[in-house]
N, C-alpha and C. Protein backbone atom coordinates (compact mmCIF):
# COMPACT_ATOMS: atom_id res chain seq x y z
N UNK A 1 -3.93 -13.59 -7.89
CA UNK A 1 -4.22 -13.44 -6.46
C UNK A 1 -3.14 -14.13 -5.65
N UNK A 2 -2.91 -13.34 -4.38
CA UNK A 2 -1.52 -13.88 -3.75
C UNK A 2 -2.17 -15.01 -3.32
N UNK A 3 -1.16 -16.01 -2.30
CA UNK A 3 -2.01 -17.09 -1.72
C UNK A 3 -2.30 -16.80 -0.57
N UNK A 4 -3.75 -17.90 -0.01
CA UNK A 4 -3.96 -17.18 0.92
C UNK A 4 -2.73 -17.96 1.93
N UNK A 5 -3.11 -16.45 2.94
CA UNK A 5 -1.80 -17.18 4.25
C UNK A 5 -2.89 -17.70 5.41
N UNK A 6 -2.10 -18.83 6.27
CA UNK A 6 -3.15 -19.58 7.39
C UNK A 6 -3.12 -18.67 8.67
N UNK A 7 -2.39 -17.40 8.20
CA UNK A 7 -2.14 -15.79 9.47
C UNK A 7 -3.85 -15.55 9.39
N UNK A 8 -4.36 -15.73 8.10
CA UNK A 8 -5.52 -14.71 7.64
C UNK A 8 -6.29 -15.93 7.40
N UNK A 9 -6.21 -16.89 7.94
CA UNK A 9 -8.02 -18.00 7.23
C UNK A 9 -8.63 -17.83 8.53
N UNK A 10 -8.32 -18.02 9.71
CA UNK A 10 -9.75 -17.71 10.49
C UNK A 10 -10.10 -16.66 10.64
N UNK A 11 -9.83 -15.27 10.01
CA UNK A 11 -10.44 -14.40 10.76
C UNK A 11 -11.10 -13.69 9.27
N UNK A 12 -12.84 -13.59 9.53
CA UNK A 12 -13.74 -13.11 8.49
C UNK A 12 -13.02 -12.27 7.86
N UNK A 13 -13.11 -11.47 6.55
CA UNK A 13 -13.23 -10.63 5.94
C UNK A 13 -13.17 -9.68 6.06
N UNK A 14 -14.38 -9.10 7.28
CA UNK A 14 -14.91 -8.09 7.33
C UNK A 14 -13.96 -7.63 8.74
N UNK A 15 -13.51 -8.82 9.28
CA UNK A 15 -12.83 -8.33 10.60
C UNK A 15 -11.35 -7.76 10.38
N UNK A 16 -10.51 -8.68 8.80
CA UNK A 16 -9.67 -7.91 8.33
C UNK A 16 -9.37 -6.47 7.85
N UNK A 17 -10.69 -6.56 7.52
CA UNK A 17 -10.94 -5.18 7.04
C UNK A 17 -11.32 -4.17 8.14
N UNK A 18 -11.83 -4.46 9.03
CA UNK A 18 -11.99 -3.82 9.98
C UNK A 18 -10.59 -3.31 10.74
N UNK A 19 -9.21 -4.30 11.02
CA UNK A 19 -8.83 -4.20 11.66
C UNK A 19 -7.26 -2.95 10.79
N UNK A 20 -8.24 -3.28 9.58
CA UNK A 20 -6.91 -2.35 8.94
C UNK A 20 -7.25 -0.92 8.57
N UNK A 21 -9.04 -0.61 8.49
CA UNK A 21 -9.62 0.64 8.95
C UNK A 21 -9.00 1.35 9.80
N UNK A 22 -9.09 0.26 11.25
CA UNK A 22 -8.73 0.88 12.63
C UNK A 22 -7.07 1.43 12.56
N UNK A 23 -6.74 0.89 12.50
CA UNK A 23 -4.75 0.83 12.17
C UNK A 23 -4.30 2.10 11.09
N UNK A 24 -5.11 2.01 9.87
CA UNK A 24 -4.91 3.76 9.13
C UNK A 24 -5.24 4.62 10.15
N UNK A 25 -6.89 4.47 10.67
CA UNK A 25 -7.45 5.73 11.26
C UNK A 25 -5.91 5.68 12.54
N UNK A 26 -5.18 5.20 13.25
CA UNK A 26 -4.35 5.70 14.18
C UNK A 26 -3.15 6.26 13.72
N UNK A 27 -2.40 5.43 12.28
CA UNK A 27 -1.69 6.09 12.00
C UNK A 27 -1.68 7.44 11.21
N UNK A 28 -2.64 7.53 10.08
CA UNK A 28 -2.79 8.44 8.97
C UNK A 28 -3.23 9.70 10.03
N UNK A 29 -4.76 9.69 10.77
CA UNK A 29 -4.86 10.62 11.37
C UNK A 29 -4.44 10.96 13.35
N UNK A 30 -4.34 9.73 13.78
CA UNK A 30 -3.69 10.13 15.39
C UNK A 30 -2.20 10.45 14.75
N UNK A 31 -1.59 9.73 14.51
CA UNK A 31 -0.02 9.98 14.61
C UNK A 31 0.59 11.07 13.45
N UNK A 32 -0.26 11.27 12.34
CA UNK A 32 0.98 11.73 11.25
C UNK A 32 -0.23 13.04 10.89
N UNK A 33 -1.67 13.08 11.63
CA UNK A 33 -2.51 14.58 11.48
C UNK A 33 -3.17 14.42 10.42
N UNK A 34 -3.39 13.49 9.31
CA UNK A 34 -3.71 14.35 8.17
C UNK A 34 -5.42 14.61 8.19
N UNK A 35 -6.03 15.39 7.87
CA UNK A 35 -7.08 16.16 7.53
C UNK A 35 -7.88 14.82 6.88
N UNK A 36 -8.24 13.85 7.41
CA UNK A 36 -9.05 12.98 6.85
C UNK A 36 -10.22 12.59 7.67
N UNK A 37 -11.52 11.84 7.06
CA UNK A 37 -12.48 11.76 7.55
C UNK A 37 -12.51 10.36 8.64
N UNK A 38 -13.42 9.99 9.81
CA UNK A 38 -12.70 8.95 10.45
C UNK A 38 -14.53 8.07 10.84
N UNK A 39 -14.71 7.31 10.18
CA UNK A 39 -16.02 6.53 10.24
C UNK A 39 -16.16 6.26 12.03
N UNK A 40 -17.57 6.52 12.54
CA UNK A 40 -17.61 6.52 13.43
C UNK A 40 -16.94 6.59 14.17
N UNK A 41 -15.83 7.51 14.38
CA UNK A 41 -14.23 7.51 15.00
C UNK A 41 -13.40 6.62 15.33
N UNK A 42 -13.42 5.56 14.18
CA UNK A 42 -12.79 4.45 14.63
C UNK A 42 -11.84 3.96 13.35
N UNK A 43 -12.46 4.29 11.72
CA UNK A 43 -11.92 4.11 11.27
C UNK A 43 -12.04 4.71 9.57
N UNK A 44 -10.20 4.74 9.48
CA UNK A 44 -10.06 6.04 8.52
C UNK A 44 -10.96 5.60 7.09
N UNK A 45 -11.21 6.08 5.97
CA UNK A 45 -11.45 5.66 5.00
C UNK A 45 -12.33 6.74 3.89
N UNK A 46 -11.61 6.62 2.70
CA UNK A 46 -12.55 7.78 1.79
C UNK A 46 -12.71 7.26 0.73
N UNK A 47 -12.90 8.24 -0.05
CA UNK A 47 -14.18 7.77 -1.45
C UNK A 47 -13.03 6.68 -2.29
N UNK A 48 -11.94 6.33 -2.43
CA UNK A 48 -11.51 5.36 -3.00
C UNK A 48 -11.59 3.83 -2.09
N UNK A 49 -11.89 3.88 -1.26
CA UNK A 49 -12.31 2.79 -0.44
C UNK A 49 -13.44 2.07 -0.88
N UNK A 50 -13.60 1.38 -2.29
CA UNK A 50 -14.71 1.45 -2.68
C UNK A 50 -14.81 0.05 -3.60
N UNK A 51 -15.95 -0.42 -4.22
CA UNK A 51 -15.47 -1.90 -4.99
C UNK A 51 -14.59 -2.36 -5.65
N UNK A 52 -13.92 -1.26 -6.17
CA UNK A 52 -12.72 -0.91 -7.21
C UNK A 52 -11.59 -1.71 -5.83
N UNK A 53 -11.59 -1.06 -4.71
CA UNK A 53 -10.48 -1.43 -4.27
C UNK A 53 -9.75 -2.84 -4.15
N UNK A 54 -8.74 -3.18 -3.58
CA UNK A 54 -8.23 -4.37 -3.05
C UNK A 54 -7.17 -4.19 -2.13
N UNK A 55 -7.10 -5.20 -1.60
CA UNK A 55 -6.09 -4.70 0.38
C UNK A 55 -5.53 -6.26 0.08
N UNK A 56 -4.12 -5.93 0.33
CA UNK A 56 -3.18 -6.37 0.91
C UNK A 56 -2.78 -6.66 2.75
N UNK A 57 -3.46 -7.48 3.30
CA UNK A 57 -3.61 -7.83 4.83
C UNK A 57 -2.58 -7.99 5.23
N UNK A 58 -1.58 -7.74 6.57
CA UNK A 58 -1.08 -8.68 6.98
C UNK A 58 -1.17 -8.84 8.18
N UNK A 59 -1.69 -10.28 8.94
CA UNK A 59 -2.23 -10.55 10.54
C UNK A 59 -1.38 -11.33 10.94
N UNK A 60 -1.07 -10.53 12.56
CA UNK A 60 -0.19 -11.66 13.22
C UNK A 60 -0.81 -12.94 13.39
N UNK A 61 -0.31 -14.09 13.52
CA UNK A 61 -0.73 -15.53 13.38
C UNK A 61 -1.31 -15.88 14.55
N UNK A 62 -0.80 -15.08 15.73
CA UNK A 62 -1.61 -15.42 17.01
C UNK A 62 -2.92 -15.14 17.26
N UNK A 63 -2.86 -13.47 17.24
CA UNK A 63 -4.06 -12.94 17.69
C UNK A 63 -4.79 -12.38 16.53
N UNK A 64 -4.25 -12.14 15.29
CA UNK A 64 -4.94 -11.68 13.87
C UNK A 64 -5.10 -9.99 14.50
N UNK A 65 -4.10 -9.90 14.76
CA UNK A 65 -3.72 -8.32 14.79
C UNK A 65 -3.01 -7.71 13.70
N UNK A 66 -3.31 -6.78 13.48
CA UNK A 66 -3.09 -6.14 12.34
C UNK A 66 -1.55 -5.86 12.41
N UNK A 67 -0.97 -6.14 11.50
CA UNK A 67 0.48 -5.89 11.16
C UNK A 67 1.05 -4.44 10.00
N UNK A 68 0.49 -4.85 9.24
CA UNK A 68 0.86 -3.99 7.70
C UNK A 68 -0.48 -3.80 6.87
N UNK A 69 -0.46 -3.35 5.69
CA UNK A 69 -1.53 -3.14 4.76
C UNK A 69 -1.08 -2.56 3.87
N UNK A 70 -2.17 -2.27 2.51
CA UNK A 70 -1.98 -1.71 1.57
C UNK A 70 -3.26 -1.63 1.22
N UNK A 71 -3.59 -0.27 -0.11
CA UNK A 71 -4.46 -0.65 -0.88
C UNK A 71 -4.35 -0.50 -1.83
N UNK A 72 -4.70 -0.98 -2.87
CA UNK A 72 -4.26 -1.24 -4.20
C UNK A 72 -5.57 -0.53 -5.40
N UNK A 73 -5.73 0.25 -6.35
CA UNK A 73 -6.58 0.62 -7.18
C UNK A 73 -6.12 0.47 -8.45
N UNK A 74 -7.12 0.11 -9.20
CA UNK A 74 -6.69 -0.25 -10.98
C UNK A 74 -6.61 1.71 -11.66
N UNK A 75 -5.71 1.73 -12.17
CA UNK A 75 -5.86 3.12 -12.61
C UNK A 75 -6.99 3.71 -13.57
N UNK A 76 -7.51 2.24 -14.28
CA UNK A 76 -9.05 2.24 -15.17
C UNK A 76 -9.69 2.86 -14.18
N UNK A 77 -9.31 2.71 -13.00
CA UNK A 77 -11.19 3.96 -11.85
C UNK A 77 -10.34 5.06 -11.52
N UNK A 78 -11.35 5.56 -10.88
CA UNK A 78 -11.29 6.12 -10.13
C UNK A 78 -9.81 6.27 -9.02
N UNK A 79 -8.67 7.12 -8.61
CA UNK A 79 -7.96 6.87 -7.90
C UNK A 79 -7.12 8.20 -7.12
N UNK A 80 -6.08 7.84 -6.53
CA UNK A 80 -5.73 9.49 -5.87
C UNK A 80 -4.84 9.89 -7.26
N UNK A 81 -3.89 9.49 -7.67
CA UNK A 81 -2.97 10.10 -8.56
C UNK A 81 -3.88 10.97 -9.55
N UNK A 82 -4.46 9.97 -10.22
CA UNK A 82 -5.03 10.19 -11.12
C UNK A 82 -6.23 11.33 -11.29
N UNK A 83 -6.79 11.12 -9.91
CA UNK A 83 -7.90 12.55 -9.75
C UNK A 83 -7.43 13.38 -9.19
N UNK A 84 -7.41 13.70 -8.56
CA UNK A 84 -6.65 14.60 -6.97
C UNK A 84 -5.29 14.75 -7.50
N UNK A 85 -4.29 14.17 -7.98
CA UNK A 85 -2.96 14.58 -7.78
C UNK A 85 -2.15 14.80 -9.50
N UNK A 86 -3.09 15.10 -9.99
CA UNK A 86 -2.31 14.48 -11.53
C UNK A 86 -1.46 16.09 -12.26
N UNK A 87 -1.21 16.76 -11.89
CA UNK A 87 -0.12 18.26 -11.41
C UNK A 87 1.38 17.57 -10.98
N UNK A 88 1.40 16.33 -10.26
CA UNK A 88 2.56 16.23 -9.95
C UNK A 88 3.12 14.82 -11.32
N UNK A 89 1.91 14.73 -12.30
CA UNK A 89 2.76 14.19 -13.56
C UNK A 89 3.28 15.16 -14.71
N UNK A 90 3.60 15.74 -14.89
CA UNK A 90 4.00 16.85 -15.99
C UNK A 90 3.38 15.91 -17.56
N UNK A 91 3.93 14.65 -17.60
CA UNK A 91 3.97 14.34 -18.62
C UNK A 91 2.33 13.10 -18.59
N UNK A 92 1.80 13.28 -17.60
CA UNK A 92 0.47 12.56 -17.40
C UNK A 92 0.74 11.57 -16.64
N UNK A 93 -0.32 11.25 -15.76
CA UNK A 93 -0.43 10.04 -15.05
C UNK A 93 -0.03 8.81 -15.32
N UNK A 94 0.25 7.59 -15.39
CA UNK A 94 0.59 6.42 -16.49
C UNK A 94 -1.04 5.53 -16.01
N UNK A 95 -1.22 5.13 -16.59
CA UNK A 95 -2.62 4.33 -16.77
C UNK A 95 -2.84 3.11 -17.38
N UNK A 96 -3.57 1.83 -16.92
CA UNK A 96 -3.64 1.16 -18.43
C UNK A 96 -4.31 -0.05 -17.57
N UNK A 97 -4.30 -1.12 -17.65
CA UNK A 97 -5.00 -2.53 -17.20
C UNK A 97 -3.69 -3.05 -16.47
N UNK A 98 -2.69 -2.55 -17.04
CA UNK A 98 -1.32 -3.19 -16.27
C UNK A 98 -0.98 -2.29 -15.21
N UNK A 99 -1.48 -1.08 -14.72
CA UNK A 99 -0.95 -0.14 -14.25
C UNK A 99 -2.18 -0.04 -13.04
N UNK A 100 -1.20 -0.35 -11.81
CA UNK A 100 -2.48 0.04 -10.13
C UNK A 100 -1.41 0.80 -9.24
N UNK A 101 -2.20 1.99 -8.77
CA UNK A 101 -2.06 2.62 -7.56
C UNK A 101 -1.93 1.66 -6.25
N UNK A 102 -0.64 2.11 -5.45
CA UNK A 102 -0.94 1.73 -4.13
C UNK A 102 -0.94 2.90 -2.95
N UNK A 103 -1.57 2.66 -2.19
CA UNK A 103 -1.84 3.75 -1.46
C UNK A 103 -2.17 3.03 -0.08
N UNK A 104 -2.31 3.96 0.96
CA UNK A 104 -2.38 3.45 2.62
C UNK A 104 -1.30 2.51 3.14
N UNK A 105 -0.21 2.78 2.55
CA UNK A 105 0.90 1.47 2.84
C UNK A 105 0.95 2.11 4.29
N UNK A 106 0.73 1.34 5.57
CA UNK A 106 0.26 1.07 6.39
C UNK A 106 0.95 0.41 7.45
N UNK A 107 1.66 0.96 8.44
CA UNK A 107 2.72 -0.22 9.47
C UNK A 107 2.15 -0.18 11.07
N UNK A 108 1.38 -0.74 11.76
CA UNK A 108 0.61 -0.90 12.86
C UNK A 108 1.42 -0.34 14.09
N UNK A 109 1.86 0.79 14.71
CA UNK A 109 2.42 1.28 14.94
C UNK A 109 3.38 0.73 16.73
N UNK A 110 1.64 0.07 16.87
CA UNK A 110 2.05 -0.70 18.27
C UNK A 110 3.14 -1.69 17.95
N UNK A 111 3.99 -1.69 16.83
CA UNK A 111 5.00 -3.02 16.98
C UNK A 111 6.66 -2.19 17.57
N UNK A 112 7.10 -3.29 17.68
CA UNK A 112 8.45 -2.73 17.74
C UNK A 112 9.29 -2.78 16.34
N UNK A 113 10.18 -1.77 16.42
CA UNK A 113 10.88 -1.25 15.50
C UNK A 113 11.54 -2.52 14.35
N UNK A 114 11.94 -3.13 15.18
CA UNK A 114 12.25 -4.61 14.65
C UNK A 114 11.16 -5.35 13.58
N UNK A 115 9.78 -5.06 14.74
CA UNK A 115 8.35 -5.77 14.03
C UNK A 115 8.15 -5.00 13.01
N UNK A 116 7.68 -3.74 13.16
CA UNK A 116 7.85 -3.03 11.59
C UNK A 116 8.34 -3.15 10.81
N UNK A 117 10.00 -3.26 11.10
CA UNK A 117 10.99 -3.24 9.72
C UNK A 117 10.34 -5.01 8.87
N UNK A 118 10.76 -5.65 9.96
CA UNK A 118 10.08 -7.29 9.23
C UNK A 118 8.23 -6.72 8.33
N UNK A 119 7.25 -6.22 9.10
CA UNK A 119 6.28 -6.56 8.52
C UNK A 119 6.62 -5.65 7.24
N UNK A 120 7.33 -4.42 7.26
CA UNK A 120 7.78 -4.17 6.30
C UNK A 120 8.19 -4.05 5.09
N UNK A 121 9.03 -5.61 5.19
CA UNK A 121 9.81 -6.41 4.17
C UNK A 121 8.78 -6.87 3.46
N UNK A 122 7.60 -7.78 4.33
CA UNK A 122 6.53 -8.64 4.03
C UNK A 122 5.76 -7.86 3.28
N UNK A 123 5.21 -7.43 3.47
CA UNK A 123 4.37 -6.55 2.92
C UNK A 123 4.99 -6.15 1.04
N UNK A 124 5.98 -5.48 1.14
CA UNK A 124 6.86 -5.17 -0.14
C UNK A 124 7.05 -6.54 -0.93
N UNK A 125 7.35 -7.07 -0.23
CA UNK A 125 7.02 -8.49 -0.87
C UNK A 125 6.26 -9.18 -1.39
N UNK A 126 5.13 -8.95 -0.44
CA UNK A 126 3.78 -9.47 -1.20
C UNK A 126 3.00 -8.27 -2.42
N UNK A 127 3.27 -7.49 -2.42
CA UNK A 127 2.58 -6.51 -3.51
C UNK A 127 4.18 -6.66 -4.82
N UNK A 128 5.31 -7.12 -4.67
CA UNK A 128 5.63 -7.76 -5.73
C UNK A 128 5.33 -9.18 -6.27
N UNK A 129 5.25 -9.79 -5.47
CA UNK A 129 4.43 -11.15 -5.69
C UNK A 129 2.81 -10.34 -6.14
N UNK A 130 2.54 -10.47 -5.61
CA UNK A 130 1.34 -10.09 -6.45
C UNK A 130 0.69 -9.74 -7.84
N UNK A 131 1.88 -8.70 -8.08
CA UNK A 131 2.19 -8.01 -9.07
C UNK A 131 2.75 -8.88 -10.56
N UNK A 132 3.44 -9.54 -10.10
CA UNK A 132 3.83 -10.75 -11.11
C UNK A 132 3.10 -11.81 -11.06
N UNK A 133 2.28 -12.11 -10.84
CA UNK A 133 1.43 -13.01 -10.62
C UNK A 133 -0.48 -12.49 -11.47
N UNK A 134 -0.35 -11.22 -11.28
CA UNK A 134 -1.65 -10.42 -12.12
C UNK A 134 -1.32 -10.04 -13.05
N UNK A 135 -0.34 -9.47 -13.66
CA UNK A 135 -0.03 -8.86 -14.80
C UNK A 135 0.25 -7.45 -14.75
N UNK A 136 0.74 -7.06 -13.18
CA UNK A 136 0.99 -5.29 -13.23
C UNK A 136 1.96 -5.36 -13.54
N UNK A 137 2.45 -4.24 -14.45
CA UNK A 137 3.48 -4.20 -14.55
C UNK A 137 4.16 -3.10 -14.59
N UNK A 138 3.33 -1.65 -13.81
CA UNK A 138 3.94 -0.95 -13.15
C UNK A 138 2.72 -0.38 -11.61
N UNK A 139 3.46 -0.30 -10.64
CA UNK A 139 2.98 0.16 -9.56
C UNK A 139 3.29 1.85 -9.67
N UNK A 140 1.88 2.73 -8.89
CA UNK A 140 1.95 4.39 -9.13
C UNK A 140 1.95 4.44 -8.00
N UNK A 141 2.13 5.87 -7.02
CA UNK A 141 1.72 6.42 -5.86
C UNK A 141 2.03 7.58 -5.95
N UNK A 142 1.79 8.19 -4.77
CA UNK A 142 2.52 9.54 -4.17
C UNK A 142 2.70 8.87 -3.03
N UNK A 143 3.50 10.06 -2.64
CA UNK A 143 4.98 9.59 -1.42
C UNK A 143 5.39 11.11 -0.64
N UNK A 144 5.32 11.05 0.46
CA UNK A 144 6.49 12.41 0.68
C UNK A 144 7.84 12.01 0.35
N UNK A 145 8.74 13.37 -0.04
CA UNK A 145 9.97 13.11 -0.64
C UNK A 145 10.84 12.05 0.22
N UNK A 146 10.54 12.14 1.36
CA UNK A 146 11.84 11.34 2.53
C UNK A 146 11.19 9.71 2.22
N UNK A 147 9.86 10.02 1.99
CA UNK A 147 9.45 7.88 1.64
C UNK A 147 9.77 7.85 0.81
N UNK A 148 9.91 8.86 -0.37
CA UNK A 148 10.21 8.19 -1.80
C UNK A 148 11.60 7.98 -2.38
N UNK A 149 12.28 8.07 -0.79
CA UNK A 149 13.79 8.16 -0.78
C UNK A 149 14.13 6.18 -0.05
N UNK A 150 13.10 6.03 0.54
CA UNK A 150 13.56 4.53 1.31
C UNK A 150 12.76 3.62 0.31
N UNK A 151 12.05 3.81 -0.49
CA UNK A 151 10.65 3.42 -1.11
C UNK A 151 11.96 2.76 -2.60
N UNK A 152 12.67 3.90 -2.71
CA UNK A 152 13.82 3.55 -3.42
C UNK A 152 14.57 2.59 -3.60
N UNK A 153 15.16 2.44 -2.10
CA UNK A 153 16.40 1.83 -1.47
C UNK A 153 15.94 0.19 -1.51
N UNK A 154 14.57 0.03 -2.09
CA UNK A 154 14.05 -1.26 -1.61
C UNK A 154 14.85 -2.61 -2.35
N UNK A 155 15.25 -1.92 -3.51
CA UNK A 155 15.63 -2.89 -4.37
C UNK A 155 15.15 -2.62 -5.82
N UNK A 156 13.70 -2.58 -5.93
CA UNK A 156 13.30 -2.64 -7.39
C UNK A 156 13.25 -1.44 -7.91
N UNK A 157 12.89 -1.55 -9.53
CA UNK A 157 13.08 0.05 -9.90
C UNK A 157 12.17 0.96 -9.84
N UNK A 158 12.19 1.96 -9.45
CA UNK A 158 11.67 3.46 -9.13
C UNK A 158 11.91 4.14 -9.05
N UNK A 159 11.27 4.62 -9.96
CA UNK A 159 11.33 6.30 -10.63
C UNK A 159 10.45 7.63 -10.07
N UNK A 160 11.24 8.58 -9.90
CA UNK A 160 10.06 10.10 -9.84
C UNK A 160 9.09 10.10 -10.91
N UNK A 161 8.16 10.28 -11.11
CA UNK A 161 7.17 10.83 -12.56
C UNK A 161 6.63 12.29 -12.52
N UNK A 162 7.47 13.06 -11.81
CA UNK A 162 7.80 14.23 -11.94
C UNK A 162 8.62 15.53 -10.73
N UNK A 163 8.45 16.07 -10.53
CA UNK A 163 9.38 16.88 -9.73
C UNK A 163 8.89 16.73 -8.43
N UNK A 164 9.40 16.90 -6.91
CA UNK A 164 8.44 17.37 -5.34
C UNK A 164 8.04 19.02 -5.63
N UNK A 165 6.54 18.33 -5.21
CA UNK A 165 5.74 19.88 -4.98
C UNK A 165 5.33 19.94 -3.44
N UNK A 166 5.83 21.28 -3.21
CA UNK A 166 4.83 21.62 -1.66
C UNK A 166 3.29 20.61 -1.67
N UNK A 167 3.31 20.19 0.10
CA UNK A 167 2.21 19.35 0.12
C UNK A 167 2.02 19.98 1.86
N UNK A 168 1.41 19.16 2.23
CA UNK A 168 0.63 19.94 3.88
C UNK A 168 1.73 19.37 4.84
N UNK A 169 2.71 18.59 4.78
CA UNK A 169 3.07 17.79 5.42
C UNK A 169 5.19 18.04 4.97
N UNK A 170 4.64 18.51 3.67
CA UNK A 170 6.34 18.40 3.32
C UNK A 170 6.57 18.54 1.86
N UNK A 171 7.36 18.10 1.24
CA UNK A 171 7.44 17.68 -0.80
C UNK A 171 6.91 16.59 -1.01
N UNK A 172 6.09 16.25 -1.55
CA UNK A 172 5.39 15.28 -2.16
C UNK A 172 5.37 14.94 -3.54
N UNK A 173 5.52 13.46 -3.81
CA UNK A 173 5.84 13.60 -5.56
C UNK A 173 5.11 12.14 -5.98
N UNK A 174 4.60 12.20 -7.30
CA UNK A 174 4.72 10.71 -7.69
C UNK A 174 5.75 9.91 -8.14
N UNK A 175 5.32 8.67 -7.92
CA UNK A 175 6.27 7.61 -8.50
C UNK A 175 5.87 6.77 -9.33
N UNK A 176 6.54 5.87 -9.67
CA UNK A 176 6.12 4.91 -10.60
C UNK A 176 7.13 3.51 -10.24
N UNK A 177 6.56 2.37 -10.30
CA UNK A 177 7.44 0.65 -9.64
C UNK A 177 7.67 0.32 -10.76
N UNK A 178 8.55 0.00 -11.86
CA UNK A 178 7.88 -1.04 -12.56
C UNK A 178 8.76 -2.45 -12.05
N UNK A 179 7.35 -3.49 -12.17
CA UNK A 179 7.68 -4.62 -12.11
C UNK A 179 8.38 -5.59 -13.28
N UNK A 180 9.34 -6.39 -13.21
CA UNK A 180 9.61 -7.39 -14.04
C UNK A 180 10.50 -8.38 -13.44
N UNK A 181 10.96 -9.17 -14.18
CA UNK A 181 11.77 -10.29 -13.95
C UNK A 181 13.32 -10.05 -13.53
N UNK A 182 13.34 -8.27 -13.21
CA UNK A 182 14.69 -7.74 -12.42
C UNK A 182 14.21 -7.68 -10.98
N UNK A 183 12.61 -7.74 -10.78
CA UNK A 183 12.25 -7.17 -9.21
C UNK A 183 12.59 -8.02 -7.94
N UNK A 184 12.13 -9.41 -8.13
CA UNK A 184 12.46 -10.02 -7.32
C UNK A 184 13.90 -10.10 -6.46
N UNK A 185 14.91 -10.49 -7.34
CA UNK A 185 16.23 -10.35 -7.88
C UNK A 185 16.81 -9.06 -7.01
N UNK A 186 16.09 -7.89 -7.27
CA UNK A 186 16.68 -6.94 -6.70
C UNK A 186 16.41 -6.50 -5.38
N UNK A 187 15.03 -6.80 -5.11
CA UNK A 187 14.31 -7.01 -3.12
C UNK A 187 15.17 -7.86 -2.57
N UNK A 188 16.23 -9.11 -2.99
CA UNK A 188 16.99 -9.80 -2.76
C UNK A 188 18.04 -9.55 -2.12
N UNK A 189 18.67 -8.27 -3.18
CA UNK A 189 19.93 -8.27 -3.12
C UNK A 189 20.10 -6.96 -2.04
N UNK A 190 18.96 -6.65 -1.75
CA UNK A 190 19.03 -5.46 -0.64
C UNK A 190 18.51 -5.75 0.49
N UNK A 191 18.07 -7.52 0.86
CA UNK A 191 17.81 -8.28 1.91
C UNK A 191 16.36 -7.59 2.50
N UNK A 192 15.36 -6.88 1.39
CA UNK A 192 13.91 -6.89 1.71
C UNK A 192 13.14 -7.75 1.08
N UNK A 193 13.00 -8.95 0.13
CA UNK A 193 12.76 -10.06 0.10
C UNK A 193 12.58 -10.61 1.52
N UNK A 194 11.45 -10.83 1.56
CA UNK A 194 10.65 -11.79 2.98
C UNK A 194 9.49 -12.18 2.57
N UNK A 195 9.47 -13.31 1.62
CA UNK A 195 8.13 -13.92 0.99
C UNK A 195 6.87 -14.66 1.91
N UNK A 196 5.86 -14.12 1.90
CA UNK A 196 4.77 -14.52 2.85
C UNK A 196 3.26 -14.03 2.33
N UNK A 197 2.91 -15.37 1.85
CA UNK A 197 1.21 -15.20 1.56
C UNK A 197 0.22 -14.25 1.80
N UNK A 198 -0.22 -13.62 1.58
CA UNK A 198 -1.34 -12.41 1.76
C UNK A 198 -2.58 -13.06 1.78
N UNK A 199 -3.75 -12.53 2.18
CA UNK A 199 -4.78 -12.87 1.93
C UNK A 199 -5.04 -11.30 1.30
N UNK A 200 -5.45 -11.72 -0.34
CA UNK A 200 -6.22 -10.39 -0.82
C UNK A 200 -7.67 -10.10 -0.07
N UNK A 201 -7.81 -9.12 0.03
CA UNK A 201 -9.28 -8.65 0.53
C UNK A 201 -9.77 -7.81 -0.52
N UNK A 202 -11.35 -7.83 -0.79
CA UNK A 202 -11.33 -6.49 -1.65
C UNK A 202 -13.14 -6.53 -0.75
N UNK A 203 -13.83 -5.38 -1.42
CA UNK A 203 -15.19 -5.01 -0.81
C UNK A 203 -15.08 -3.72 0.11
N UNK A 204 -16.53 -3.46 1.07
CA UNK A 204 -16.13 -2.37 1.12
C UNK A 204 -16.74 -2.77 2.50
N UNK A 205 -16.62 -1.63 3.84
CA UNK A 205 -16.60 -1.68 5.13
C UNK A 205 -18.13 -2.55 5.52
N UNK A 206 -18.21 -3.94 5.98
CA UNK A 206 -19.28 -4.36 6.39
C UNK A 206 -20.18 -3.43 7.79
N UNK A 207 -21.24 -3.62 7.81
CA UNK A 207 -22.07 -2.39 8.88
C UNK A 207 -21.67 -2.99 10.49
């Protein structure tokens, strides 16, 4: 578990979680359209949103406004690659106790370009910290082709795990992170290294 950060100790749980509901539901469906369901119209969330999950927070220190996010799934459940998308592995999904999906990577849109690129960094940062710290030792997703082109550039290694297929939005493909004792090292050397405490969240939307 990352450590916690003092961005994320006063504000409940449920308000983190709340505030990173709200922040998908504007970006995933106000800004980028996609065909998803929106809890009392306020905030995005579907059937992997669920005990299985875990979130990656990140709150500004002032007001505990939502900055960045992630969510993270063990590939043992239930997940998108793996149910929904597993056509774009030719050679199968990768799976295992070492192996989690991330998904909803998440940038709060009200920042400035500047604020993004930083929460950015942070964020990538903390799901490699993380990652070496639990025992993953490879990260999965899907990506449209143009993210899985900067998703690249980050530093650590990543790979296609199979070809871009037509998607609603553009080419879409999976990937695969793997983590090791080159990752850090290499977020470094491409100046996205920006180390900063997370508070893990996991559970599911309080009423």
């Amino acid at each position: 578990m990352t450590d916690q950060s003092t961005r994320a100790q006063a504000a409940p749980g449920d308000a983190a979680l709340r505030a990173m509901f709200a922040a998908r539901k504007q970006v995933f469906i106000d800004l980028l359209k996609w065909d998803l369901p929106a809890l009392d119209g306020r905030f995005e969330l579907d059937q992997f949103d669920n005990p299985h999950a875990r979130y990656l927070i990140l709150l500004d220190p002032d007001d505990l406004r939502h900055r960045a996010s992630a969510r993270l799934l063990p590939t043992t459940a239930p997940h998108l690659l793996g149910d929904l998308y597993p056509h774009l592995c030719p050679d199968g999904a990768p799976s295992g106790e070492a192996v989690w999906e991330i998904s909803r990577f998440c940038l709060d849109p009200a920042q400035s370009a500047a604020e993004r690129l930083d929460a950015r960094n942070q964020l990538v940062s903390a799901l490699a910290d993380h990652a070496l710290h639990n025992g993953i030792r490879e990260y999965v997703g899907i990506a449209e082709a143009r993210w899985f082109a900067k998703i690249s550039g980050f530093g650590w290694s990543c790979r296609a795990l199979g070809p871009a297929l037509p998607g609603s939005a553009g080419p879409i493909l999976a990937f695969g992170i793997r983590i090791d004792a080159d990752t850090l090292p290499g977020l470094q050397r491409t100046g996205t290294w920006t180390p900063l405490g997370l508070k893990l969240e996991g559970g599911e939307l309080a009423p």
